[in-house]
Protein backbone atom coordinates (compact mmCIF):
# COMPACT_ATOMS: atom_id res chain seq x y z
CA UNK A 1 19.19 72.59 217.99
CA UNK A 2 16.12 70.82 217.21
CA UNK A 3 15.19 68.39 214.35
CA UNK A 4 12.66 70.57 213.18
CA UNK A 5 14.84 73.80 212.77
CA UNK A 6 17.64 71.67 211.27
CA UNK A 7 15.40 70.57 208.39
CA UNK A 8 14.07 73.73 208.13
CA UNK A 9 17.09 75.29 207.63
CA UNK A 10 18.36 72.65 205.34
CA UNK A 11 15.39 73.09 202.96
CA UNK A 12 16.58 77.16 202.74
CA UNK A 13 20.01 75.93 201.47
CA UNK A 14 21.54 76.02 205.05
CA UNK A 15 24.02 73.78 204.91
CA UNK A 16 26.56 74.52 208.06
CA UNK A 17 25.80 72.79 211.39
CA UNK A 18 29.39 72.61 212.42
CA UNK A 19 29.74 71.58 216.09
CA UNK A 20 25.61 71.44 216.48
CA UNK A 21 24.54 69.60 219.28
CA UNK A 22 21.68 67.05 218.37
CA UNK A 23 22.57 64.17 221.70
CA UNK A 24 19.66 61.71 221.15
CA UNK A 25 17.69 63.31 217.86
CA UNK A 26 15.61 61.10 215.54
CA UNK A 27 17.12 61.96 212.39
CA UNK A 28 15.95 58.19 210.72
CA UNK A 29 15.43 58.45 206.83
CA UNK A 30 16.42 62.48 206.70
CA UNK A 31 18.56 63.87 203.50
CA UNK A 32 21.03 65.65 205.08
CA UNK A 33 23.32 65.85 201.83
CA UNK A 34 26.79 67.56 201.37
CA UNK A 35 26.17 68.89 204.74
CA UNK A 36 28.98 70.09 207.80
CA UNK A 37 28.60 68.27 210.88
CA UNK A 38 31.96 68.67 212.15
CA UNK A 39 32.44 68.13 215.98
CA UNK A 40 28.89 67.62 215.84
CA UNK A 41 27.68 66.03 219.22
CA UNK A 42 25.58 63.09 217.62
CA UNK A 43 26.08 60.66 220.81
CA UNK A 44 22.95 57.92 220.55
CA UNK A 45 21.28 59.99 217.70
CA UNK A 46 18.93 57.80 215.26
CA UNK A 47 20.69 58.16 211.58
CA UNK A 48 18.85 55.19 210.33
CA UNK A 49 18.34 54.74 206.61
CA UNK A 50 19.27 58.43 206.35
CA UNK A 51 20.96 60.03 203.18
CA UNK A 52 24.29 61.49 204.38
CA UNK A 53 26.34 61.38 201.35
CA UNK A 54 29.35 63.66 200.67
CA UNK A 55 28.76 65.26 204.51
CA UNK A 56 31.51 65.79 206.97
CA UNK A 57 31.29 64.45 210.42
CA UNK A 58 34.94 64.94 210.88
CA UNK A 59 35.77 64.57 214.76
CA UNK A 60 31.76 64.50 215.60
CA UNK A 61 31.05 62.06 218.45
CA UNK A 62 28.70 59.41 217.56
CA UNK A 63 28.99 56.87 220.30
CA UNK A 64 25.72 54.43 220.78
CA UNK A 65 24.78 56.14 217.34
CA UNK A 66 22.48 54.23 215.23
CA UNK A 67 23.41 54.08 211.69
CA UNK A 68 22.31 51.28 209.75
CA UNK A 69 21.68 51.19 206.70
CA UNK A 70 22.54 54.83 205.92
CA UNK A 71 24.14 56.34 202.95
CA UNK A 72 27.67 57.68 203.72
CA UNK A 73 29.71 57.37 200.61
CA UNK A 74 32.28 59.94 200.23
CA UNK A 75 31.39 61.28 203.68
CA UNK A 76 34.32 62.57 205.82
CA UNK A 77 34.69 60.75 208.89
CA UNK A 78 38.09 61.57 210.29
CA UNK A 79 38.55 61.49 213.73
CA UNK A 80 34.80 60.37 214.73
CA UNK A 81 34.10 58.69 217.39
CA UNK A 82 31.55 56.07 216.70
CA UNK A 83 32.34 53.90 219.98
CA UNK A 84 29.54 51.26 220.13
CA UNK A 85 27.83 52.64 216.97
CA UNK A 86 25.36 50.52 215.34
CA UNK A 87 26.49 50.74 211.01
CA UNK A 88 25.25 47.66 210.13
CA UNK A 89 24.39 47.67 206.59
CA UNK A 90 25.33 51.28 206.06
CA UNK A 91 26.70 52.10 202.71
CA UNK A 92 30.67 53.61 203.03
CA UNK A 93 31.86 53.24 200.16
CA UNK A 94 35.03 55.54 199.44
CA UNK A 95 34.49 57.06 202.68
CA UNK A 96 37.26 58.82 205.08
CA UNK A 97 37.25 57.26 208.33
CA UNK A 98 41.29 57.92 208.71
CA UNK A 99 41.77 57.99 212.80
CA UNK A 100 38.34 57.13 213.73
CA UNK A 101 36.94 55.44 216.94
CA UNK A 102 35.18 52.35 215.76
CA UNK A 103 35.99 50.17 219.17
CA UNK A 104 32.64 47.96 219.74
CA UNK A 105 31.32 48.85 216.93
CA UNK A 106 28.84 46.65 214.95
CA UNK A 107 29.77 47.01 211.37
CA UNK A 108 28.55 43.90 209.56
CA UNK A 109 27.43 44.10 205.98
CA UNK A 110 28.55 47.51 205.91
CA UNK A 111 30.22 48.55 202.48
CA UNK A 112 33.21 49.98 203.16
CA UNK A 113 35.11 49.29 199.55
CA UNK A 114 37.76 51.40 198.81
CA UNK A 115 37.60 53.70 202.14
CA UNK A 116 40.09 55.63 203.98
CA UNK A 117 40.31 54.11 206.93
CA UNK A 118 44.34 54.50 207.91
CA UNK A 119 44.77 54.41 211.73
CA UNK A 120 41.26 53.24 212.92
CA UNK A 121 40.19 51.32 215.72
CA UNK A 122 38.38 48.43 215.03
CA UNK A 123 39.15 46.53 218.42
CA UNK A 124 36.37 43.94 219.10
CA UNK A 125 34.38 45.39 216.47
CA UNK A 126 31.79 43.26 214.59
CA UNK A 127 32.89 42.91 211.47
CA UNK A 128 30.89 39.92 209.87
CA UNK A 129 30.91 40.29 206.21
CA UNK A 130 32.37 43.79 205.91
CA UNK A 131 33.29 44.57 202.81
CA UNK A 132 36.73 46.15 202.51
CA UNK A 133 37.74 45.46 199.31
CA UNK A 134 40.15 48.01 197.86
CA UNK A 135 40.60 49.76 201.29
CA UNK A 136 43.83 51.68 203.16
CA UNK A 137 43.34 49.60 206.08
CA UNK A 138 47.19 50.58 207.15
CA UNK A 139 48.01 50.48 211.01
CA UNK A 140 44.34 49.50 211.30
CA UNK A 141 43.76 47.82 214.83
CA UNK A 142 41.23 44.83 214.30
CA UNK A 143 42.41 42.91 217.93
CA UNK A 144 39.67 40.60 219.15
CA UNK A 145 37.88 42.14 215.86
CA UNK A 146 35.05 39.52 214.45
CA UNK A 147 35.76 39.37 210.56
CA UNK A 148 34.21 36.45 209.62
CA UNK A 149 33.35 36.46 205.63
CA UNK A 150 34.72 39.62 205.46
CA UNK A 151 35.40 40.72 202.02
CA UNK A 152 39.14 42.16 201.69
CA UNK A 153 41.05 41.44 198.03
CA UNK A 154 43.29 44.16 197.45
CA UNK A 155 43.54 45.86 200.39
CA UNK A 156 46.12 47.82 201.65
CA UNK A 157 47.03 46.33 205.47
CA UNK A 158 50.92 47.22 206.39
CA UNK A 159 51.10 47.47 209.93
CA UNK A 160 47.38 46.37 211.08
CA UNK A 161 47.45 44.40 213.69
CA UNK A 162 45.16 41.48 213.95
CA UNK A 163 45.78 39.59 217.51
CA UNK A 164 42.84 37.61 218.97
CA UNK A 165 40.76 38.53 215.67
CA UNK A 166 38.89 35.63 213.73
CA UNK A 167 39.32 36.41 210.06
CA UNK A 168 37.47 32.52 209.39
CA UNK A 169 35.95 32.55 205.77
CA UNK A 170 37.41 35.83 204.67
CA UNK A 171 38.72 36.48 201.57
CA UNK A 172 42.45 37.93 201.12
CA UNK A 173 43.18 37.62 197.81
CA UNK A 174 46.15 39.38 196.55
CA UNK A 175 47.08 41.04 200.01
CA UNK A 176 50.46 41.95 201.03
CA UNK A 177 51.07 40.68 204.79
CA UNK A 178 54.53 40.84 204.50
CA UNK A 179 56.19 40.30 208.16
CA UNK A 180 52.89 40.55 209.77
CA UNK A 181 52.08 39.18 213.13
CA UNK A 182 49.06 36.53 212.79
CA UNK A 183 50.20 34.76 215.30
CA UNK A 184 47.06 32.08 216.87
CA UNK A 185 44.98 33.70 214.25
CA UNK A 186 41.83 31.81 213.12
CA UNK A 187 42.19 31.63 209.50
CA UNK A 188 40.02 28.58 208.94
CA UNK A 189 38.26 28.76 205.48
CA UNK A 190 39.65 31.75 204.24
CA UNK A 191 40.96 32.26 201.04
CA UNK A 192 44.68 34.20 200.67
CA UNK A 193 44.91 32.95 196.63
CA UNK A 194 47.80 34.84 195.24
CA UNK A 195 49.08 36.72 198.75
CA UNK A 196 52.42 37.43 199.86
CA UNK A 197 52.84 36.42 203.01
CA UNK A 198 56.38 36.32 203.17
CA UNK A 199 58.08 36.51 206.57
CA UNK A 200 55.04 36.36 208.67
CA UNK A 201 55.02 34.97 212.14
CA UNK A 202 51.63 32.04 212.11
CA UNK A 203 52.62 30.40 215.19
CA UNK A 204 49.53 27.62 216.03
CA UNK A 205 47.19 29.74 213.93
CA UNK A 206 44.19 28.36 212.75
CA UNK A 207 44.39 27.21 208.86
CA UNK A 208 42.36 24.75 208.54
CA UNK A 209 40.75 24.36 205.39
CA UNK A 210 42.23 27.55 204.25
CA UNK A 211 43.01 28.31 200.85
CA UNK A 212 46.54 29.49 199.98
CA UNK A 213 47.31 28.11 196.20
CA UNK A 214 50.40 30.24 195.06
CA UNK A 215 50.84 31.87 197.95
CA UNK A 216 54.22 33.16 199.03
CA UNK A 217 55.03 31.93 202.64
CA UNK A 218 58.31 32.00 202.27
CA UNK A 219 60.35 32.41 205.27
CA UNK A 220 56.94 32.23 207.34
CA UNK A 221 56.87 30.57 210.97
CA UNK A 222 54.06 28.34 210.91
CA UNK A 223 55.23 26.57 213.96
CA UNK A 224 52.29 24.72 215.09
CA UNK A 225 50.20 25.98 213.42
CA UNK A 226 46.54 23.61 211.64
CA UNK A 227 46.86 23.49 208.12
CA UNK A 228 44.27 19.80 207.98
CA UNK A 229 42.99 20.17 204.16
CA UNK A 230 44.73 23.35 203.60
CA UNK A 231 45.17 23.81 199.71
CA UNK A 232 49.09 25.21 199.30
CA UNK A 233 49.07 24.05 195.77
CA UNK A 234 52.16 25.56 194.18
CA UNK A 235 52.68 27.89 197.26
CA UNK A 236 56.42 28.90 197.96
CA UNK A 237 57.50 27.90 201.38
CA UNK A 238 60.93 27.92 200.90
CA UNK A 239 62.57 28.80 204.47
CA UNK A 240 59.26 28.18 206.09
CA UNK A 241 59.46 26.89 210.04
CA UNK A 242 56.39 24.09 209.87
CA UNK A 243 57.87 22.17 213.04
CA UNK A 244 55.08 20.81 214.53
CA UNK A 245 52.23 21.86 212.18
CA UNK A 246 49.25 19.64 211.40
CA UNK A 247 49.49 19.41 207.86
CA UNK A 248 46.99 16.01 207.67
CA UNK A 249 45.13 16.00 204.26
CA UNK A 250 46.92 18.90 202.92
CA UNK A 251 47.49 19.22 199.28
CA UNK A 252 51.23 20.91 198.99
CA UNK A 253 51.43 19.31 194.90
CA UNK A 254 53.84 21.61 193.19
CA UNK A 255 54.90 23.51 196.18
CA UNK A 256 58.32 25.16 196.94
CA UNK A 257 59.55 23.25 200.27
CA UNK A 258 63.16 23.65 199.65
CA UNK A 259 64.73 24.18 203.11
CA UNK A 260 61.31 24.25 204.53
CA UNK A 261 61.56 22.98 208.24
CA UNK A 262 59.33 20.19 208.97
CA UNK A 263 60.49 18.45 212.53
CA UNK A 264 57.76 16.69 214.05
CA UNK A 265 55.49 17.97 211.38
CA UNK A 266 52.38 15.78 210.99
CA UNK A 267 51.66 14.71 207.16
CA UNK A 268 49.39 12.03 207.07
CA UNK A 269 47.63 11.82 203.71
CA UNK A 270 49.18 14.85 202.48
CA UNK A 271 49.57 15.49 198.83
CA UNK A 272 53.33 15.76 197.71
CA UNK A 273 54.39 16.64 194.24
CA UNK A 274 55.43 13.88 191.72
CA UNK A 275 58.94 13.06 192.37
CA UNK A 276 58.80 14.36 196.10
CA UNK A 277 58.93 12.95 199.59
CA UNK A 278 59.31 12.94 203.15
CA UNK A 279 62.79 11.17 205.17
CA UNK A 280 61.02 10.77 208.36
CA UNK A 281 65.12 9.94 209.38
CA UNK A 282 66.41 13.23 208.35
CA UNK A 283 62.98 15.25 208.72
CA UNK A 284 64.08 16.85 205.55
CA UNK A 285 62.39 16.71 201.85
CA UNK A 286 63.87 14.33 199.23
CA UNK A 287 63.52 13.27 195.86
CA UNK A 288 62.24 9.81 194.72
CA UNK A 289 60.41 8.94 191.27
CA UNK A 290 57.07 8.69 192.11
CA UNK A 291 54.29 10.24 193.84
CA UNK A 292 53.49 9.38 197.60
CA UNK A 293 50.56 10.43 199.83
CA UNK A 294 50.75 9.55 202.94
């Protein structure tokens, strides 16, 4: 169909295109509101700065699309393909992206906040800045994903997998990652205030600098892992593996490190609570009555 029909048709109140094929249309700044677009061929079509609120591309294929900047909140993306699509700085927000293809992808700045986007594939997306605040990110693959300054309080992420990504800078306030796999994550920067990490395999991941006050990594495997001027102030690491972690500079005042395993673990300058201390004989915590930083 061509651009010129479509519109024309969409002025009369036309508002069914399902499984129209518009491969390569300019379509930049259009109003194409409320509208069906399902199975729609939209490979490398120019959706720039266009109004698409409310539609449904459910299933269309949008690979090599270009969509920044558009409007798609509340717009039904289940299923799309959108392989090497170009969102960045579209608006998403509360859209349904449940299943969708999203692999090489450049989504940064795009505002996905409270979004359906259960089962989507995000692998070595761009990411930078996303805002996913609120989200059902569940079973979500982000591998090799760039997520730098991403915005994602609240979500909801059981069972997304996160291998290879670099979540640096982002903020995960009040996330469950119970049991999740992080393992050589780069976490540098990022701030996980009030999480529950619980469980969570963080073998030689990348904390440095990272902010984790009250978190609970209880039972976590941090094996390894760089924690230099990591803030676990009044985090619960009871049960937590840190044998061989790089915990120089860190401040761990007020945290839970009963049982915590700490063989070979380096704590130069780290902040203890009053009362607290290392045996570098027993590699165990102990109990003296003052306040040492090493």
């Amino acid at each position: 169909m061509k651009v010129s029909r479509l519109l024309r048709l969409y002025e009369q109140g036309y508002r069914e295109y399902a499984g129209v094929d518009l491969r390569g249309a300019d379509l930049s700044r259009v109003a194409l509101i409320s509208v069906d677009l399902r199975e729609a061929n939209l490979m490398g079509v120019n959706l720039s700065r266009a109004f698409l609120t409310k539609s449904n591309l459910s299933g269309a294929s949008l690979n090599w699309a270009n969509l920044m900047f558009a409007k798609l909140s509340q717009a039904q993306l289940a299923q799309a393909d959108l392989t090497k699509a170009n969102l960045s700085g579209a608006f998403m927000v509360k859209a349904v992206l449940a299943k969708a293809k999203l692999s090489g992808a450049n989504l940064s700045h795009v505002n996905l906040r409270a979004a359906d986007l259960q089962g989507v594939n995000f692998c070595g997306a761009n990411l930078y800045r996303i805002n996913l605040r609120e989200a059902n990110l569940s079973g979500v693959n982000f591998k090799w994903a760039n997520l730098k300054e991403a915005r994602m309080t609240g979500a909801i992420l059981a069972g997304a997998s996160f291998y290879g990504a670099n979540l640096s800078r982002t903020f995960l306030k009040d996330v469950n990652l119970n049991g999740a796999d992080l393992e050589g994550i780069n976490l540098s920067e990022a701030r996980l205030s009030g999480s529950n990490l619980q469980g969570a395999n963080l073998m030689k991941a990348n904390l440095q600098g990272c902010h984790l006050r009250g978190v609970n990594l209880s039972g976590a495997n941090l094996t390894g892992a760089k924690l230099v001027e990591a803030n676990l102030e009044e985090a619960n690491l009871k049960g937590a593996i840190l044998s061989g972690a790089d915990l120089r500079e860190t401040n761990l005042s007020e945290a839970n490190l009963s049982n915590t395993v700490i063989a070979e673990t380096q704590l130069d300058r780290a902040i203890l609570s009053h009362s607290m201390s290392l045996n570098p004989l027993s590699s165990s915590l102990s109990w003296l009555p003052m306040e040492i930083v090493f």
